[in-house]
C-alpha atoms as a PDB file:
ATOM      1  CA  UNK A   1      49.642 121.207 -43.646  1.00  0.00           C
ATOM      2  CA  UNK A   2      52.301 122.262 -46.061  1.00  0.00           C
ATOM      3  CA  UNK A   3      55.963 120.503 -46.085  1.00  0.00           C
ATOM      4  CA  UNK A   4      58.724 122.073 -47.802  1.00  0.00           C
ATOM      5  CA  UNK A   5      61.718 120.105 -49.004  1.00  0.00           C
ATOM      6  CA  UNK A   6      64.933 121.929 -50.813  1.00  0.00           C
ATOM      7  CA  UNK A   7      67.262 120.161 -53.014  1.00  0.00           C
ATOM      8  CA  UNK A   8      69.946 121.280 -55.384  1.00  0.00           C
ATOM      9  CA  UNK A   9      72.378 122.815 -53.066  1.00  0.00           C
ATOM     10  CA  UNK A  10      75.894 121.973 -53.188  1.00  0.00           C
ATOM     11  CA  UNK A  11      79.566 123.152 -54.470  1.00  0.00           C
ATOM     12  CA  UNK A  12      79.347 126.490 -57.197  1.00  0.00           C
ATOM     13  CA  UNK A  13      82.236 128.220 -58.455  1.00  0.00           C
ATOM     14  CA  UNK A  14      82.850 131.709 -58.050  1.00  0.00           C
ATOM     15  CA  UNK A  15      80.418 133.191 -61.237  1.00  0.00           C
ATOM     16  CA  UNK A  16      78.833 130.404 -61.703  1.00  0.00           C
ATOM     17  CA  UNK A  17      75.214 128.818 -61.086  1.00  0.00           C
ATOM     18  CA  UNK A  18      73.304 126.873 -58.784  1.00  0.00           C
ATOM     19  CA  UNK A  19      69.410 126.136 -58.975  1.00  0.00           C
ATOM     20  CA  UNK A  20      67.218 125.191 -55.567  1.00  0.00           C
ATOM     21  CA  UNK A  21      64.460 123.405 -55.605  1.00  0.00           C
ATOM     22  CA  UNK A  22      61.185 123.779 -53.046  1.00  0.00           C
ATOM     23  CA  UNK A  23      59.119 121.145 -53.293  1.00  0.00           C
ATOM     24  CA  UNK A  24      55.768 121.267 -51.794  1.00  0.00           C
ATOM     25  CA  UNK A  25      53.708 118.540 -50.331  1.00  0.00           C
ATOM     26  CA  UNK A  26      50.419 118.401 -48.166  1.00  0.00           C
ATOM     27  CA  UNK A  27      49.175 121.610 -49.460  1.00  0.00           C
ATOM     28  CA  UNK A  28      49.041 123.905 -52.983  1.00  0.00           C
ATOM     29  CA  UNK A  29      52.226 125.788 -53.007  1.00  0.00           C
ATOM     30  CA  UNK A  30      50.507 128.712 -55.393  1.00  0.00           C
ATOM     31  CA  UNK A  31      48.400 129.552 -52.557  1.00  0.00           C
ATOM     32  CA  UNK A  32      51.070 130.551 -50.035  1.00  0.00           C
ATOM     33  CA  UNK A  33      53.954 133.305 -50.635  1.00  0.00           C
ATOM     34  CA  UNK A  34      56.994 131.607 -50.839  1.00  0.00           C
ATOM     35  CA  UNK A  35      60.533 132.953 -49.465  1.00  0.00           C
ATOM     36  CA  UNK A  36      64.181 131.879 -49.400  1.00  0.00           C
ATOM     37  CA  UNK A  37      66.436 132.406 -46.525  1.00  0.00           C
ATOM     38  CA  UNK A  38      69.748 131.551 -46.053  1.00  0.00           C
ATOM     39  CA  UNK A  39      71.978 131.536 -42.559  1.00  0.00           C
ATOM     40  CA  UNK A  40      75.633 131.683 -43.276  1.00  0.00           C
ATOM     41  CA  UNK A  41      78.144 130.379 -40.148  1.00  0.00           C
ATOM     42  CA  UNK A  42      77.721 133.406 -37.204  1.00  0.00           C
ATOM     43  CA  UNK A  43      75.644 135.268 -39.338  1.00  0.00           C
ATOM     44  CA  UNK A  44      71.986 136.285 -38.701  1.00  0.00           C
ATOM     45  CA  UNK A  45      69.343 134.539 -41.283  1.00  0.00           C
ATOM     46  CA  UNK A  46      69.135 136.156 -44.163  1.00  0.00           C
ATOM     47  CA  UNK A  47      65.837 136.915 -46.080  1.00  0.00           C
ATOM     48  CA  UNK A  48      66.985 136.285 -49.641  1.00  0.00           C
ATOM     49  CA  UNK A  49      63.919 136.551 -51.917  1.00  0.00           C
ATOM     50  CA  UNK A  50      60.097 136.016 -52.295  1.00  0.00           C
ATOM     51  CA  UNK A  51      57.245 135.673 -54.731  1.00  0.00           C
ATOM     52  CA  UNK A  52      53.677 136.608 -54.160  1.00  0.00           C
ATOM     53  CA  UNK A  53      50.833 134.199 -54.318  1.00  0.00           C
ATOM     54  CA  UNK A  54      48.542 136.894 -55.040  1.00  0.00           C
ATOM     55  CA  UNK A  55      49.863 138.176 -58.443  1.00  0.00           C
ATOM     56  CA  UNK A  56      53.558 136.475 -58.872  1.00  0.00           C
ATOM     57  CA  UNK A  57      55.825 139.471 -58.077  1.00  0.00           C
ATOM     58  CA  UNK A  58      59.013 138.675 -57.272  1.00  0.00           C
ATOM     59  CA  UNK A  59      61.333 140.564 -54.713  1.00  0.00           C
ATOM     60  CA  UNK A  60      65.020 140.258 -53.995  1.00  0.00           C
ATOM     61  CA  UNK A  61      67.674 141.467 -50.872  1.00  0.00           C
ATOM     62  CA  UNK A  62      69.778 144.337 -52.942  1.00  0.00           C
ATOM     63  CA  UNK A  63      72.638 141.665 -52.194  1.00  0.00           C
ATOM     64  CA  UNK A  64      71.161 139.158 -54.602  1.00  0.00           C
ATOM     65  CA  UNK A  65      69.384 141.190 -56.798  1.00  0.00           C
ATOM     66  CA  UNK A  66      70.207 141.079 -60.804  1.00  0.00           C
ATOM     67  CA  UNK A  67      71.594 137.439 -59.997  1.00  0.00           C
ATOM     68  CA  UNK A  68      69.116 135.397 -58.243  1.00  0.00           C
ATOM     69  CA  UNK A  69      66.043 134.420 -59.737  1.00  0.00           C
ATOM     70  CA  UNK A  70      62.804 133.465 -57.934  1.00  0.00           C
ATOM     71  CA  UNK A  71      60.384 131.036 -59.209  1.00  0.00           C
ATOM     72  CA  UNK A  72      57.488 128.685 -58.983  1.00  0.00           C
ATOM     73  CA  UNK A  73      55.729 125.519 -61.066  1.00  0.00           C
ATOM     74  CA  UNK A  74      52.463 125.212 -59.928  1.00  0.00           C
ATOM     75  CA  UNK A  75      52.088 122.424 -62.408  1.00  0.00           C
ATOM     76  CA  UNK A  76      54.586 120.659 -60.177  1.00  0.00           C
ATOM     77  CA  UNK A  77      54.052 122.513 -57.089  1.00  0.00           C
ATOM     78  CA  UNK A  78      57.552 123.502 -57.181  1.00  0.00           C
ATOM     79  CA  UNK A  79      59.537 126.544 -56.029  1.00  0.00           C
ATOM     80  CA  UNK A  80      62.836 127.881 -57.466  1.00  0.00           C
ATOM     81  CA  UNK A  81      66.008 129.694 -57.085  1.00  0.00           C
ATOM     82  CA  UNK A  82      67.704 129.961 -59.670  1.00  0.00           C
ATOM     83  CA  UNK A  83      71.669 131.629 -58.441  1.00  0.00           C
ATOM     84  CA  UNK A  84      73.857 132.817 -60.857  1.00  0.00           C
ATOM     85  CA  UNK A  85      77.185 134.600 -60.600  1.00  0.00           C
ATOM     86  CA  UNK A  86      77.901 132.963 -57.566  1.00  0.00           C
ATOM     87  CA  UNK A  87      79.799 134.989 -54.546  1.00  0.00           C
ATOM     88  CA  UNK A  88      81.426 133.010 -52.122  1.00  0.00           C
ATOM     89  CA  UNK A  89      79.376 135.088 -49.954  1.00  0.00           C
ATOM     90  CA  UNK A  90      76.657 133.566 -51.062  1.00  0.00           C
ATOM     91  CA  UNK A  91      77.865 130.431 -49.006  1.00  0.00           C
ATOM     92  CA  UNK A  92      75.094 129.385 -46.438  1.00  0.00           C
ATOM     93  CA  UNK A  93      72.096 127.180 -45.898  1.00  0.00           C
ATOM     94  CA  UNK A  94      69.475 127.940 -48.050  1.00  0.00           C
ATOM     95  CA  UNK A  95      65.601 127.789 -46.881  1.00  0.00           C
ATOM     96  CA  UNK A  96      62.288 127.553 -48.260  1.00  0.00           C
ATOM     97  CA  UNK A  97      58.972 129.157 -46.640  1.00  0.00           C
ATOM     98  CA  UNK A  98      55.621 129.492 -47.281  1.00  0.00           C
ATOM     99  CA  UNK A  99      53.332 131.672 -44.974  1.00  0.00           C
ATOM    100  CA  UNK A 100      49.623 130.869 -44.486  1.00  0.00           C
ATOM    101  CA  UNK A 101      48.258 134.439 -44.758  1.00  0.00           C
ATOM    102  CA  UNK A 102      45.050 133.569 -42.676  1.00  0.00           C
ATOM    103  CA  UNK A 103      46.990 131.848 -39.896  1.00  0.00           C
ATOM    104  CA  UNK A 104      50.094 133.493 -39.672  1.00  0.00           C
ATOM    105  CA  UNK A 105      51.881 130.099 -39.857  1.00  0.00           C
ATOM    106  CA  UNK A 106      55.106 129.602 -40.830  1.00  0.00           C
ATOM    107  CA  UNK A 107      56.528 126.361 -42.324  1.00  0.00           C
ATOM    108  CA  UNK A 108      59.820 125.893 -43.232  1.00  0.00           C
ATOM    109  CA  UNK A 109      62.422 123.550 -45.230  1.00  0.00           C
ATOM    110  CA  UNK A 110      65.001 121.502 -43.513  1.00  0.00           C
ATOM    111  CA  UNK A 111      67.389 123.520 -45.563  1.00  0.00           C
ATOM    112  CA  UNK A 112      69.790 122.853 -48.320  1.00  0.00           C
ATOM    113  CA  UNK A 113      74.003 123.929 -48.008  1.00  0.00           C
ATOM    114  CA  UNK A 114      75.058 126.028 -50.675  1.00  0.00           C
ATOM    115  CA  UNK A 115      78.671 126.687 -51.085  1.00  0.00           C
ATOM    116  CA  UNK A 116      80.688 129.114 -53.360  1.00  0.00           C
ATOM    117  CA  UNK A 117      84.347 128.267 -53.466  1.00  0.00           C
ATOM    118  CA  UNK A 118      87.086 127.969 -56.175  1.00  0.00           C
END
């Protein structure tokens, strides 16, 4: 069974850059698209981003798009998000999750905070 653990999170400045880490244990990350949330205070969760485990395309919410950066290390079974330009609306928990295709089963990070503030 795959476990997900973030790290990384913690205080950006306005414009500039944070990087999560997704680590994977139990199970190969490469075979399970992999997605970041985030859920802001009173705010719904937030899909963020994703990358496919079929052929490694990448997709992004138009709100993060151009400064986020989705990535993964199979190597050491790693996923990324790389955040640059920081918003402080970009100010929430951040989640990993990886999606077994032929289950339907979810399984998700305990989360990492990420907060933008100057």
């Amino acid at each position: 069974q795959l476990q997900l653990v973030e790290s990384g999170g913690g205080l950006g400045q306005p414009g500039g850059s944070l990087r999560l880490s997704c680590v994977g244990s139990g199970a190969t990350l490469e075979d399970y698209p992999i997605s970041w949330f985030r859920k802001a205070p009173g705010k719904e969760r937030e899909w963020v981003s994703c990358i496919s485990s079929a052929d490694g395309s990448t997709y992004y919410a138009e709100s993060v798009k151009g400064r986020f950066t989705i990535s993964t290390d199979n190597t050491k079974n790693t996923a990324s998000l790389q955040m640059d330009n920081l918003k402080p609306e970009d100010t929430a928990v951040y989640y990993c999750n990886g999606q077994d295709l032929k289950t339907e089963n979810e399984y998700w990070g305990q989360g990492t905070q990420v907060t933008v503030s100057s």
